[in-house]
PDB file of N, CA and C in Angstrom:
ATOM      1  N   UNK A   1       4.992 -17.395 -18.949  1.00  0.00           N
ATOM      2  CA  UNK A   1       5.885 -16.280 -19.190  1.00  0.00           C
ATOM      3  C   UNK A   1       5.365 -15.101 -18.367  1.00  0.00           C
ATOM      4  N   UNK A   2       6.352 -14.585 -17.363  1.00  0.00           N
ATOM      5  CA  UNK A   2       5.782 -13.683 -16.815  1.00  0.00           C
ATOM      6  C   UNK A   2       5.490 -11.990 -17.575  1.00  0.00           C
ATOM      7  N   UNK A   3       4.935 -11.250 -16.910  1.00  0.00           N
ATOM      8  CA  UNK A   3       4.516 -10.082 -17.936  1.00  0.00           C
ATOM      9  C   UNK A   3       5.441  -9.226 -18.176  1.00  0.00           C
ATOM     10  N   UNK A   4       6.675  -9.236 -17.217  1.00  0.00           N
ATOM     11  CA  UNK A   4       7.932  -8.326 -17.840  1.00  0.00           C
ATOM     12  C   UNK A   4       8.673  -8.655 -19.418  1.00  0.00           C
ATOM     13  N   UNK A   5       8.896 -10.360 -19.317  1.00  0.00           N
ATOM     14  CA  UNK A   5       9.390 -10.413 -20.385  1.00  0.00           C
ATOM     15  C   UNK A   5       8.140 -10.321 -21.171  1.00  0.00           C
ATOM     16  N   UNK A   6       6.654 -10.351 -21.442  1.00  0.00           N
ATOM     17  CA  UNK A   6       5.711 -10.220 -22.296  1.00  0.00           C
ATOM     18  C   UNK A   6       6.346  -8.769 -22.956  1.00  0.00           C
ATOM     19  N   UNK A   7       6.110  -7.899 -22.005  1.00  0.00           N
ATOM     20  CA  UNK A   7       6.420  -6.237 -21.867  1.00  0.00           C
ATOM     21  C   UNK A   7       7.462  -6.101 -22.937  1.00  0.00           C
ATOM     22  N   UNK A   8       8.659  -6.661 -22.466  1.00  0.00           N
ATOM     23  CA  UNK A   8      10.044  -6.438 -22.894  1.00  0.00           C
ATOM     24  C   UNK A   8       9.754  -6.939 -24.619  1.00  0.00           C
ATOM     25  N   UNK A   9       9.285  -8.479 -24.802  1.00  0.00           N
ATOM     26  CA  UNK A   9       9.000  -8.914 -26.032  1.00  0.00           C
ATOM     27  C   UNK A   9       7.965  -7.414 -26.810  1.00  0.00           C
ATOM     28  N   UNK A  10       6.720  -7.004 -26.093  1.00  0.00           N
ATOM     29  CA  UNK A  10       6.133  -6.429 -27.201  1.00  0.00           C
ATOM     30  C   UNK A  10       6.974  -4.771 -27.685  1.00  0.00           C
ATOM     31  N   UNK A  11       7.782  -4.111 -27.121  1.00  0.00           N
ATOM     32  CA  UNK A  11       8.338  -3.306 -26.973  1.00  0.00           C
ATOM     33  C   UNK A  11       9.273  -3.483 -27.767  1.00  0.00           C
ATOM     34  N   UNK A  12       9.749  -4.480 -27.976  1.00  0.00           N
ATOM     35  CA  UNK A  12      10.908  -5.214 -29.479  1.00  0.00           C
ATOM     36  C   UNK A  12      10.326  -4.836 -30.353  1.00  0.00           C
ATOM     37  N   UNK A  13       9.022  -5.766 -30.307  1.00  0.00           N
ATOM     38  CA  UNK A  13       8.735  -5.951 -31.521  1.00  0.00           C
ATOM     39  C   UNK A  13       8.350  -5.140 -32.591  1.00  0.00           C
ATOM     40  N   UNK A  14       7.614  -3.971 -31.323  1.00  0.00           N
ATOM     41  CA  UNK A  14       7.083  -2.790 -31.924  1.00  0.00           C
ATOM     42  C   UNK A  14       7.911  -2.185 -32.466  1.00  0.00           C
ATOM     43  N   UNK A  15       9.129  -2.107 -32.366  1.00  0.00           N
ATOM     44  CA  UNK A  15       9.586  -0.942 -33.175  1.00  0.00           C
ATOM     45  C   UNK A  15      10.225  -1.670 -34.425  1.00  0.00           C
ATOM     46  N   UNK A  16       9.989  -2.963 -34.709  1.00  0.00           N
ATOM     47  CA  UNK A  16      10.276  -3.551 -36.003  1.00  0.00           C
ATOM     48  C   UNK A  16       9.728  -2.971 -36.982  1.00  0.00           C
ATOM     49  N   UNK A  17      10.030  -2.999 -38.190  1.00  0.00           N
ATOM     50  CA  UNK A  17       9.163  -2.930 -39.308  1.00  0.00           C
ATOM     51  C   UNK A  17       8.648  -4.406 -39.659  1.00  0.00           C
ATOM     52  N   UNK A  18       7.087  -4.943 -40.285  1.00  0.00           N
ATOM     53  CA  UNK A  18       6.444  -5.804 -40.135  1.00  0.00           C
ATOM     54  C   UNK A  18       7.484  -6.594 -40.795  1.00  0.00           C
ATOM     55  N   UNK A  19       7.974  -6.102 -42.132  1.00  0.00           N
ATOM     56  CA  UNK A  19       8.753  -7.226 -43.156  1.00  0.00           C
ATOM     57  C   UNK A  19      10.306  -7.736 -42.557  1.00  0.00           C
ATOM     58  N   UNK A  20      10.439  -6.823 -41.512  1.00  0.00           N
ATOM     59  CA  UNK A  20      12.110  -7.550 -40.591  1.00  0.00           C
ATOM     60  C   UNK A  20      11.995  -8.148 -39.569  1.00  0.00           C
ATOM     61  N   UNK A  21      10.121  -8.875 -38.928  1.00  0.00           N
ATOM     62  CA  UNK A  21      10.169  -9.239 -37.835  1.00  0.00           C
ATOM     63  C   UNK A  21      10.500 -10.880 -38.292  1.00  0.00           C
ATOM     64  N   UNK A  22       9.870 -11.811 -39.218  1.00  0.00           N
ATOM     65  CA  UNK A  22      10.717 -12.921 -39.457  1.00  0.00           C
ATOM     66  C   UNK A  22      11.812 -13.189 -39.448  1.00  0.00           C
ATOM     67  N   UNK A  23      12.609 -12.009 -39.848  1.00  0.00           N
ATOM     68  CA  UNK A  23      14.209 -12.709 -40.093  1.00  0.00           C
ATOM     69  C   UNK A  23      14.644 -12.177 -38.075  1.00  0.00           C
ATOM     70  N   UNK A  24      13.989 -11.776 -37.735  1.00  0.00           N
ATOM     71  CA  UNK A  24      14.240 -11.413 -36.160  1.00  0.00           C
ATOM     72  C   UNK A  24      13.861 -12.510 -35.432  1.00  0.00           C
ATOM     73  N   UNK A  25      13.079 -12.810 -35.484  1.00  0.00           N
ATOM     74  CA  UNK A  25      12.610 -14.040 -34.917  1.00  0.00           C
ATOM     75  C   UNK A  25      13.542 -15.423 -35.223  1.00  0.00           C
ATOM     76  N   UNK A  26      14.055 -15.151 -36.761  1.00  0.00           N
ATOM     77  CA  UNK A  26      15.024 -16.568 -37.100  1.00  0.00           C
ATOM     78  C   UNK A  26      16.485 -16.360 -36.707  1.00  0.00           C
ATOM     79  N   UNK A  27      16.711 -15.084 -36.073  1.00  0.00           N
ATOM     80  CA  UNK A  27      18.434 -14.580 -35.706  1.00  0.00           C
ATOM     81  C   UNK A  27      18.309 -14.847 -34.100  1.00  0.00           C
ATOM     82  N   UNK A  28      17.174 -14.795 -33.618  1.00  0.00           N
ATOM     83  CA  UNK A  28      17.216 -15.092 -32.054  1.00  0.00           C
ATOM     84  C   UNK A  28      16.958 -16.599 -31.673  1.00  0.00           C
ATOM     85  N   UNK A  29      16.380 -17.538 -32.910  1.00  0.00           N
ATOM     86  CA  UNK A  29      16.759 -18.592 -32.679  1.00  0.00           C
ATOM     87  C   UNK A  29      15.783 -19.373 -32.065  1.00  0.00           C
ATOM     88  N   UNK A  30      14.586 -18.766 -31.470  1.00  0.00           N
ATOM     89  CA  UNK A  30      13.835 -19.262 -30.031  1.00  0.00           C
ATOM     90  C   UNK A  30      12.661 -20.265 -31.102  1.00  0.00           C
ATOM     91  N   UNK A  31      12.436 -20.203 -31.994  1.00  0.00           N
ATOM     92  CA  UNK A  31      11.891 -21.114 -32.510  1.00  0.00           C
ATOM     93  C   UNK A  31      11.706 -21.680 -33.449  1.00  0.00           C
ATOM     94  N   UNK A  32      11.055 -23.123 -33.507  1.00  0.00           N
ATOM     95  CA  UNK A  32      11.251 -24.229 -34.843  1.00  0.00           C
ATOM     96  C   UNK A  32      10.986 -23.564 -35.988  1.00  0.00           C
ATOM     97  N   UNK A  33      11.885 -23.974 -37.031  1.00  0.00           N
ATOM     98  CA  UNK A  33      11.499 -23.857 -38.650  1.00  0.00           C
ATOM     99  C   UNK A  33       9.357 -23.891 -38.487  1.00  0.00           C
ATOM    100  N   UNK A  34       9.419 -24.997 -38.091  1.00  0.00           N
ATOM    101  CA  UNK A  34       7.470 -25.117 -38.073  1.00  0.00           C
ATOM    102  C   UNK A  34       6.865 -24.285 -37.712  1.00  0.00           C
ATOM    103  N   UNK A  35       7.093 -23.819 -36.764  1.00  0.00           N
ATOM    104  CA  UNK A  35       6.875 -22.113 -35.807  1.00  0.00           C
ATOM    105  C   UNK A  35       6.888 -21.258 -36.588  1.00  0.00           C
ATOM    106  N   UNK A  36       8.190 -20.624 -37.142  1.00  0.00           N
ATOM    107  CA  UNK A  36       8.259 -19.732 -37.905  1.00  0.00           C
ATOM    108  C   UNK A  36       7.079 -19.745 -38.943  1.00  0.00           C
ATOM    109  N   UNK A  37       7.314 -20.750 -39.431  1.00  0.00           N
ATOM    110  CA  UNK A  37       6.023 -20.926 -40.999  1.00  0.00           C
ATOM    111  C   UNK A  37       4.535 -20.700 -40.494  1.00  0.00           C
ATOM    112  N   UNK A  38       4.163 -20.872 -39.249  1.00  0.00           N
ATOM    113  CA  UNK A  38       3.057 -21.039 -38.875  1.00  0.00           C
ATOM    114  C   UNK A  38       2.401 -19.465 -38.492  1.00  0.00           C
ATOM    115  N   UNK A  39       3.367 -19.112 -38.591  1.00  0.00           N
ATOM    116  CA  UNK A  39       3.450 -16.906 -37.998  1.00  0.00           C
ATOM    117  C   UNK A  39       2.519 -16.517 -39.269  1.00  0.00           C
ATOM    118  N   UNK A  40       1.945 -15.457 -39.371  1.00  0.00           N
ATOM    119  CA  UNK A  40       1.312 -15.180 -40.616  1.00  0.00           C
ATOM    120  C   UNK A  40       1.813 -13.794 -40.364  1.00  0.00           C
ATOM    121  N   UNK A  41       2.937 -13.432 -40.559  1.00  0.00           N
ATOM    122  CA  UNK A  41       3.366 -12.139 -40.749  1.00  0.00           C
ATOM    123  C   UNK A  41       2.641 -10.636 -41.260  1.00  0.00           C
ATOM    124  N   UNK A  42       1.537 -11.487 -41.655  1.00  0.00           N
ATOM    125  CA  UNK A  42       0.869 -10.071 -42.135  1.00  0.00           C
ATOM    126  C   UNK A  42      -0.131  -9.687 -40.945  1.00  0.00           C
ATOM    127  N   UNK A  43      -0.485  -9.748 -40.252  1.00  0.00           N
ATOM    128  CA  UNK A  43      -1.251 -10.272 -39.301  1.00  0.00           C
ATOM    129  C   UNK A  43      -0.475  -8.448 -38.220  1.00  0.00           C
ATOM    130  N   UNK A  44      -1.811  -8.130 -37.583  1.00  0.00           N
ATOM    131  CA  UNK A  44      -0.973  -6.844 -36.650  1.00  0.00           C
ATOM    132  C   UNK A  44      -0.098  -7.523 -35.559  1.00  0.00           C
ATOM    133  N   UNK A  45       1.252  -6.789 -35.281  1.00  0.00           N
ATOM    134  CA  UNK A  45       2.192  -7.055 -33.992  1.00  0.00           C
ATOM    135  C   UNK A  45       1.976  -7.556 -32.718  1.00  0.00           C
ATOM    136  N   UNK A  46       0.281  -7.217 -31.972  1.00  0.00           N
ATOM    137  CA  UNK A  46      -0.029  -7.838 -31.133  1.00  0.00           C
ATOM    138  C   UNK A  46       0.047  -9.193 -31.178  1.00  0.00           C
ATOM    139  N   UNK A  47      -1.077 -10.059 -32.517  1.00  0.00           N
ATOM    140  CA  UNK A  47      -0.914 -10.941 -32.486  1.00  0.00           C
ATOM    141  C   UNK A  47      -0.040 -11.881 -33.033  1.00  0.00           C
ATOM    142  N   UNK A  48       1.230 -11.688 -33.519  1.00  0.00           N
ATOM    143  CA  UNK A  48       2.217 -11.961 -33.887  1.00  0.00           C
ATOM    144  C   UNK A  48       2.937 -12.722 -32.333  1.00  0.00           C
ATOM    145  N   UNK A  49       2.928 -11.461 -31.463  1.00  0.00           N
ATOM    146  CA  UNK A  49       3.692 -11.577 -30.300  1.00  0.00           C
ATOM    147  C   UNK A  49       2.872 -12.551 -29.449  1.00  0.00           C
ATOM    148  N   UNK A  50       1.959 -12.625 -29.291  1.00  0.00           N
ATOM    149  CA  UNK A  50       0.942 -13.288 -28.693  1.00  0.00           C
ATOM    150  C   UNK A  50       1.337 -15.154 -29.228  1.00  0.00           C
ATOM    151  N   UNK A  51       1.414 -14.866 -30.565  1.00  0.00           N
ATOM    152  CA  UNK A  51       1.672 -16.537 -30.754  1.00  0.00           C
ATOM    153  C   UNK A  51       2.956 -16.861 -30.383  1.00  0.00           C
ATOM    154  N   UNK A  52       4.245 -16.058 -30.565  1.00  0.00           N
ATOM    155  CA  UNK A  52       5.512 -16.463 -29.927  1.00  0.00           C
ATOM    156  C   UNK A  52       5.546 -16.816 -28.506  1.00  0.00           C
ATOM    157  N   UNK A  53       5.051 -15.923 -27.869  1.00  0.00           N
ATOM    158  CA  UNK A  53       4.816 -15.742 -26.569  1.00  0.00           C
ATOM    159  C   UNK A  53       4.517 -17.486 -25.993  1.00  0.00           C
ATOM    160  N   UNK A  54       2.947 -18.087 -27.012  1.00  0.00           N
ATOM    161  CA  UNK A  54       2.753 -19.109 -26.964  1.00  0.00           C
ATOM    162  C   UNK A  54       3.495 -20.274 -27.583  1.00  0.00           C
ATOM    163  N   UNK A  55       4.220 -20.300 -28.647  1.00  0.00           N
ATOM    164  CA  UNK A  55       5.087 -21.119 -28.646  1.00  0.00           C
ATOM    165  C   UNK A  55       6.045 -21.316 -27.664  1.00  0.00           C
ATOM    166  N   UNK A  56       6.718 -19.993 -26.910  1.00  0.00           N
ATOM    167  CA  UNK A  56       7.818 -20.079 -26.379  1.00  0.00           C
ATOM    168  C   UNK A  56       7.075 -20.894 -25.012  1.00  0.00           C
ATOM    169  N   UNK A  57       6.442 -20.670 -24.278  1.00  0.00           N
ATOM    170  CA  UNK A  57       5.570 -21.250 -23.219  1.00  0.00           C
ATOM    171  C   UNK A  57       5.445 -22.810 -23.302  1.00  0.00           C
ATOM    172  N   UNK A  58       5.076 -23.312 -24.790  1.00  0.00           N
ATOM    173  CA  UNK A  58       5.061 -24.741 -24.929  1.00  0.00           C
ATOM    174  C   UNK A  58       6.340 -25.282 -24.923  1.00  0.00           C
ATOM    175  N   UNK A  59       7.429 -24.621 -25.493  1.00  0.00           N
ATOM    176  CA  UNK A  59       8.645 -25.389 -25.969  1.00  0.00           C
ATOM    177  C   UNK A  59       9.084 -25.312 -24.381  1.00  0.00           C
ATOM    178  N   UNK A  60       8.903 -24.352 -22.935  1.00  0.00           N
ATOM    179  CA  UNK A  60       9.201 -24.097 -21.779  1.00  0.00           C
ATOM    180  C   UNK A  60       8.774 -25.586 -21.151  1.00  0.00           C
ATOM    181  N   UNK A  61       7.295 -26.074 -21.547  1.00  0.00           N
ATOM    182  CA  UNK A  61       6.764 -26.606 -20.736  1.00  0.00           C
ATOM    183  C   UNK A  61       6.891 -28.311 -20.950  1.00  0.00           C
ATOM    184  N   UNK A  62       7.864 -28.468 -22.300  1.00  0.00           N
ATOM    185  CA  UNK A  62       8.333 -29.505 -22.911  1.00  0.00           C
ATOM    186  C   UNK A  62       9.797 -29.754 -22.435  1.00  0.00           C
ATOM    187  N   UNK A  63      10.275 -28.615 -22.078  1.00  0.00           N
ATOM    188  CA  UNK A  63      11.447 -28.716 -21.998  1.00  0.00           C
ATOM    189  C   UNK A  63      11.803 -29.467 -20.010  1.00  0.00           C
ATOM    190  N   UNK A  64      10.536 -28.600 -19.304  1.00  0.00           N
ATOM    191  CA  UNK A  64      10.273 -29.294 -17.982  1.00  0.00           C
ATOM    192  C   UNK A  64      10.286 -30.506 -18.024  1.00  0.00           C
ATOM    193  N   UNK A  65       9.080 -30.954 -18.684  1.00  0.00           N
ATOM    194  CA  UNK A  65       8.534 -32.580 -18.877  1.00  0.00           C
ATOM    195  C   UNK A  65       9.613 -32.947 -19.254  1.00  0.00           C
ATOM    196  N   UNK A  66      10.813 -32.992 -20.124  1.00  0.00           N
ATOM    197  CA  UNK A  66      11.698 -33.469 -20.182  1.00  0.00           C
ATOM    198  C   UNK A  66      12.831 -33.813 -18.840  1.00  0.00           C
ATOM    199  N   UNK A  67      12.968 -32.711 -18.786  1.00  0.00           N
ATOM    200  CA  UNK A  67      13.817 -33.018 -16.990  1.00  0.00           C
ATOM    201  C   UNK A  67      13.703 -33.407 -16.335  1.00  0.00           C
ATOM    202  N   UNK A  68      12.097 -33.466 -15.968  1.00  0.00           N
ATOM    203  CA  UNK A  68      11.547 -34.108 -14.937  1.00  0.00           C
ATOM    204  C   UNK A  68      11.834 -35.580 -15.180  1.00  0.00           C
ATOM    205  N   UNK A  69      11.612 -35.823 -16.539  1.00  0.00           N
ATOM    206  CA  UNK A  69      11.189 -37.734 -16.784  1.00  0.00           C
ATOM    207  C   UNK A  69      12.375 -38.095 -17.273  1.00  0.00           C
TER     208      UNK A  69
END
């Protein structure tokens, strides 16, 4: 993921309040029920974004391997 959309993601997120960033994350859709559960919402915004960031990267790099094969 390049650092604009990093940028763009932490700049969202920040202006969430902590208790509306789950249901934000489940209205945009970008990741599994398992994902979601795995977020520890209480946790500060950096690293919140940091694990999406990394999910979204894996589900990217699954989604290649798929096309490719």
């Amino acid at each position: 993921m390049d650092a604009q959309v990093r940028s763009v993601l932490y700049r969202v997120i920040r202006r969430i309040p902590n208790k509306n960033i789950e249901n934000l994350l489940k209205k945009w859709n970008c990741l599994s029920t398992d994902q979601l559960y795995a977020l520890d919402y209480t946790r500060p915004k950096w690293v919140i974004v940091e694990h999406v960031i990394s999910f979204c990267e894996v589900r990217y790099i699954h989604y290649i391997q798929f096309l490719i094969n």
